[in-house]
N, C-alpha and C. Protein backbone atom coordinates (compact mmCIF):
# COMPACT_ATOMS: atom_id res chain seq x y z
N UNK A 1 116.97 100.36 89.54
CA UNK A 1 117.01 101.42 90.53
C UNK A 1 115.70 102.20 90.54
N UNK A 2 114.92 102.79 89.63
CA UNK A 2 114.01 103.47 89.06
C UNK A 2 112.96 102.69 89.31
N UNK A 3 112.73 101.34 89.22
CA UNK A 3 111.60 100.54 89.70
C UNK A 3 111.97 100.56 90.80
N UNK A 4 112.88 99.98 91.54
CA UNK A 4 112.78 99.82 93.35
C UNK A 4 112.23 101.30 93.78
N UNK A 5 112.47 102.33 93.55
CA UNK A 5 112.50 104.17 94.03
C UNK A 5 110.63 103.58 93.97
N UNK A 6 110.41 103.48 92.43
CA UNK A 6 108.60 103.61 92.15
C UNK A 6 108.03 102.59 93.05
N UNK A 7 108.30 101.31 93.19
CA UNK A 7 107.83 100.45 94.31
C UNK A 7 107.78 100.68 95.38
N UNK A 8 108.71 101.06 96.11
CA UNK A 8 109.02 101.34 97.31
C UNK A 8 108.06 102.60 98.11
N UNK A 9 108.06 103.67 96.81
CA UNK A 9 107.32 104.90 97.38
C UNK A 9 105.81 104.61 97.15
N UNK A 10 105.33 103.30 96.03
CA UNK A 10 104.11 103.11 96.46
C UNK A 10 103.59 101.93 97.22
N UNK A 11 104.70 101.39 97.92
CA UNK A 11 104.33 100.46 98.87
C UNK A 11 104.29 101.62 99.86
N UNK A 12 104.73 102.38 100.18
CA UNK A 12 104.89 103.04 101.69
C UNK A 12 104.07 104.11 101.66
N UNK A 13 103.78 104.83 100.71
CA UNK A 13 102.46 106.32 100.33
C UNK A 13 101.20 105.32 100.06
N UNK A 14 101.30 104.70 99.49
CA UNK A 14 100.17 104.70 98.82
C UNK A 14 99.50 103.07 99.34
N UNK A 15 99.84 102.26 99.86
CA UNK A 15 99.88 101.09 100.05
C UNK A 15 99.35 99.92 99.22
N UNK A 16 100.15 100.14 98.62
CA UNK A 16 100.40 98.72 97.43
C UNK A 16 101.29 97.74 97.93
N UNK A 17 100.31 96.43 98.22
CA UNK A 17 100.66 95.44 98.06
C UNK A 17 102.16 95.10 97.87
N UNK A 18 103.20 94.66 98.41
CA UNK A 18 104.13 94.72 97.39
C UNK A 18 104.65 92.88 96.67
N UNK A 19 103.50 92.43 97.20
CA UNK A 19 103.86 91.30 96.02
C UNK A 19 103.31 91.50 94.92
N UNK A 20 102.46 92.22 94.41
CA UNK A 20 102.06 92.20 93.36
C UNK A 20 102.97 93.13 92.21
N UNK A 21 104.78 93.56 92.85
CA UNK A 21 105.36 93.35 91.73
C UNK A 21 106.11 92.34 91.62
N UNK A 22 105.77 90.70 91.98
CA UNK A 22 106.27 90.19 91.65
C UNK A 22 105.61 89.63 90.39
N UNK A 23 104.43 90.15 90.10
CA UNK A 23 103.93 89.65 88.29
C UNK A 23 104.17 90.33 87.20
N UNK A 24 105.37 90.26 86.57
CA UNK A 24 105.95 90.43 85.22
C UNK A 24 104.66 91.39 84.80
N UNK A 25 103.90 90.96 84.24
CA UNK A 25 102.97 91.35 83.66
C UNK A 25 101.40 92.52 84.39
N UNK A 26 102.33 92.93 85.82
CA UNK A 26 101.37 94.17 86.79
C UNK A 26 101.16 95.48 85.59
N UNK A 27 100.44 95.27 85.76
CA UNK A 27 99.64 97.17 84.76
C UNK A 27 99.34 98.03 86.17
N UNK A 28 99.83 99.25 85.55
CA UNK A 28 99.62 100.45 86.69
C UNK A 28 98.06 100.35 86.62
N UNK A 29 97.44 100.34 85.69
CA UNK A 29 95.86 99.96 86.62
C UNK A 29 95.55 99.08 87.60
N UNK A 30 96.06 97.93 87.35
CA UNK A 30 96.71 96.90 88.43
C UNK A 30 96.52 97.43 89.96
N UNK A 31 97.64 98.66 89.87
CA UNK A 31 97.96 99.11 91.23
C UNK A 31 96.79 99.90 91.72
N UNK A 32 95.88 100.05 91.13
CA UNK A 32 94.18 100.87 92.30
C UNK A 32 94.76 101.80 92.54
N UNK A 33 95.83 102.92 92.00
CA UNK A 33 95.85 104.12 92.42
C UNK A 33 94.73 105.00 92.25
N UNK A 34 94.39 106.22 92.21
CA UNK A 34 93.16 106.77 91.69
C UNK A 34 94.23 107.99 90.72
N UNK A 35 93.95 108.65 90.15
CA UNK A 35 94.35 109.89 89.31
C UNK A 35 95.92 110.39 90.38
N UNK A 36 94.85 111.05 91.22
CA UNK A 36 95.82 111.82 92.47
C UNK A 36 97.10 110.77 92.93
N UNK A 37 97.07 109.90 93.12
CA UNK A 37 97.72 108.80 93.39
C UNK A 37 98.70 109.02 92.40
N UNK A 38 98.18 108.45 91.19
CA UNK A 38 99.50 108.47 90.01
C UNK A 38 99.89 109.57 89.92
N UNK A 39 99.74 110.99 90.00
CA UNK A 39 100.20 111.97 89.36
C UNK A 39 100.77 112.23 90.83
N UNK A 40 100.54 112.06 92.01
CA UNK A 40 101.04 112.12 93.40
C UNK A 40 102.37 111.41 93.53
N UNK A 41 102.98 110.33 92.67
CA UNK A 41 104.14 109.78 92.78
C UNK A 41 105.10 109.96 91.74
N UNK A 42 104.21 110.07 90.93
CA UNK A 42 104.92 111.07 89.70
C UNK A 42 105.92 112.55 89.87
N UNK A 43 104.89 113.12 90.78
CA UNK A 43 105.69 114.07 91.69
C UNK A 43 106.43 114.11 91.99
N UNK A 44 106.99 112.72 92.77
CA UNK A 44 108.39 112.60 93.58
C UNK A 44 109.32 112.55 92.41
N UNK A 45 108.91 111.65 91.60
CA UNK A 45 109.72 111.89 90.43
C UNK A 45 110.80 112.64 89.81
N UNK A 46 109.42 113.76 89.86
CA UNK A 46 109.43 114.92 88.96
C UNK A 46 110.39 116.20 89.92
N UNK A 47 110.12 115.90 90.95
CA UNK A 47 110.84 117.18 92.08
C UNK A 47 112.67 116.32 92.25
N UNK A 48 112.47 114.40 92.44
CA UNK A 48 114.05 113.87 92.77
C UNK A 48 114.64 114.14 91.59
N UNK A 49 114.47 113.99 90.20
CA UNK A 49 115.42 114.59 88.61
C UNK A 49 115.08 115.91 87.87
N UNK A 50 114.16 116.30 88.80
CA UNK A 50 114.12 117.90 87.92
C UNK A 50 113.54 118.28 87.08
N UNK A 51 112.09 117.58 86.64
CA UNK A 51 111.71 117.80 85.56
C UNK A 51 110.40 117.67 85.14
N UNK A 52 109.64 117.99 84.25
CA UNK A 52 108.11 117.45 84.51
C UNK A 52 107.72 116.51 83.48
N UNK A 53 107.08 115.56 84.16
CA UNK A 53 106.15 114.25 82.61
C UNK A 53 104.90 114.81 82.78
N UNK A 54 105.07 115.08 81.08
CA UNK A 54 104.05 115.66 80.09
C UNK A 54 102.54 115.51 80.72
N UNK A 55 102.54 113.90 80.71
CA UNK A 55 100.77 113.49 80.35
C UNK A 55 101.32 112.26 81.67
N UNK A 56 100.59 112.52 82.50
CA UNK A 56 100.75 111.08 83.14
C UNK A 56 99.84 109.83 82.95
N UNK A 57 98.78 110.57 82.19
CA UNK A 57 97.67 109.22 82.23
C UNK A 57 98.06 108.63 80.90
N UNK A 58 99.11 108.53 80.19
CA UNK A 58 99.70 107.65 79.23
C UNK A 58 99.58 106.79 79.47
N UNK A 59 100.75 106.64 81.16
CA UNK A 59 101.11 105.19 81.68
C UNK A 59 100.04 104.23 82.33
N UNK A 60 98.24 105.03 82.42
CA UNK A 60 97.81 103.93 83.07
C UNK A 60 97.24 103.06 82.36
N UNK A 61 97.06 102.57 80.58
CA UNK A 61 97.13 101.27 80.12
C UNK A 61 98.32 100.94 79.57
N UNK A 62 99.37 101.04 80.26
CA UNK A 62 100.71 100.35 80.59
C UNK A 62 100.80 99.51 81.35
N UNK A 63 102.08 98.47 81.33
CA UNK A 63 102.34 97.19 82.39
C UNK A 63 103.54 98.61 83.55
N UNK A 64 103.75 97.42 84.48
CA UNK A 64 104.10 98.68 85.59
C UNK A 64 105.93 98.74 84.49
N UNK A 65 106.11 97.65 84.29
CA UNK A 65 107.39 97.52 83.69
C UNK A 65 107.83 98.80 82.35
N UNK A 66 106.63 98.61 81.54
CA UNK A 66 106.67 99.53 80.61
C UNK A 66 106.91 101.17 81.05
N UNK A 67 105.61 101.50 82.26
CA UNK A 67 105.66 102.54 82.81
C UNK A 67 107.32 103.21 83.44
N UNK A 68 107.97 102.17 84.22
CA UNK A 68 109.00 102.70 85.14
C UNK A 68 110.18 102.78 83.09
N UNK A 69 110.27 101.87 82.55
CA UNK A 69 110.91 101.94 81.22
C UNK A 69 110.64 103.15 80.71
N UNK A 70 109.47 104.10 80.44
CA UNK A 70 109.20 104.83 79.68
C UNK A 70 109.96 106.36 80.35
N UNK A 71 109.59 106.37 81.83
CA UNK A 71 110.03 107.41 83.00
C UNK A 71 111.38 107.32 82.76
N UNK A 72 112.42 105.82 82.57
CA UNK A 72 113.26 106.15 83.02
C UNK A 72 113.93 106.43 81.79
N UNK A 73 113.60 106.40 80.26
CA UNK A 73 113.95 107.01 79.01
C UNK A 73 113.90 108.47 79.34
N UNK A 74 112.91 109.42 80.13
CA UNK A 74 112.59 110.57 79.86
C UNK A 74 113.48 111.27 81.25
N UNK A 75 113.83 110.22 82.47
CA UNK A 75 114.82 110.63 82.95
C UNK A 75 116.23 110.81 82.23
N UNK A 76 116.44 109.74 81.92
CA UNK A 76 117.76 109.54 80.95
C UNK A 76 117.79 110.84 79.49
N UNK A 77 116.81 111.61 79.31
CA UNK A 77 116.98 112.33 78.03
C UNK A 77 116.95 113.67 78.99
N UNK A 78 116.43 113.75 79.92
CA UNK A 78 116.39 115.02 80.77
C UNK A 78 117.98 115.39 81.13
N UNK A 79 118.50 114.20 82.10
CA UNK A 79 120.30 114.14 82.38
C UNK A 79 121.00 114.49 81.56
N UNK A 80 121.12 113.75 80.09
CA UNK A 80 121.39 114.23 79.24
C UNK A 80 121.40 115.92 78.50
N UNK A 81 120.08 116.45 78.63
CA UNK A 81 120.29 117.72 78.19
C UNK A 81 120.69 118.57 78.98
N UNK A 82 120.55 118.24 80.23
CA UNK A 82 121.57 118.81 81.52
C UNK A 82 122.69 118.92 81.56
N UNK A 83 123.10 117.83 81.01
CA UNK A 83 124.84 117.50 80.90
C UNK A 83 125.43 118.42 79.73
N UNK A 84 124.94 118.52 78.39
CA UNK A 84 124.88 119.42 77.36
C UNK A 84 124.98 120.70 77.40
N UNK A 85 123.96 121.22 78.45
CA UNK A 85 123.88 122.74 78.51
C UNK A 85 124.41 123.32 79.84
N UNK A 86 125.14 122.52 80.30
CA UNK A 86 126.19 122.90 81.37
C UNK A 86 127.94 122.73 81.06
């Protein structure tokens, strides 16, 4: 779900290619975003679950796979403390 949302919004903002997630092995450097770019979709992110990622330039010597994996741990721990303190 979390990869289609990240694909989708940078096939259509940002215009990425979108076969090039069909290689297992795509690195967000891969994708030619520039800074603004990554931290620009990150955004959507960050405003659709509520929350902010720390450092975004972690994910750009990441595979895109790792990247949407790592977001969607820090979504999943965000829900979680939501769920807790409500």
């Amino acid at each position: 779900m979390l990869f289609d949302q990240i694909k989708n919004y940078l096939v259509a903002t940002a215009g990425v290619d979108p076969q090039k997630f069909e290689n297992p092995e795509l690195k967000v450097a891969d994708l030619e975003l520039d800074s603004l770019g990554l931290i620009e979709m990150l955004f959507e992110i960050e405003d659709k679950y509520g929350f902010q990622i720390p450092d975004p330039m972690v994910f750009l010597p990441m595979s895109f796979a790792e990247m949407v994996a790592a977001i969607d741990t820090m979504v999943q721990a965000h829900t979680q403390s939501q769920a807790t303190t409500h």
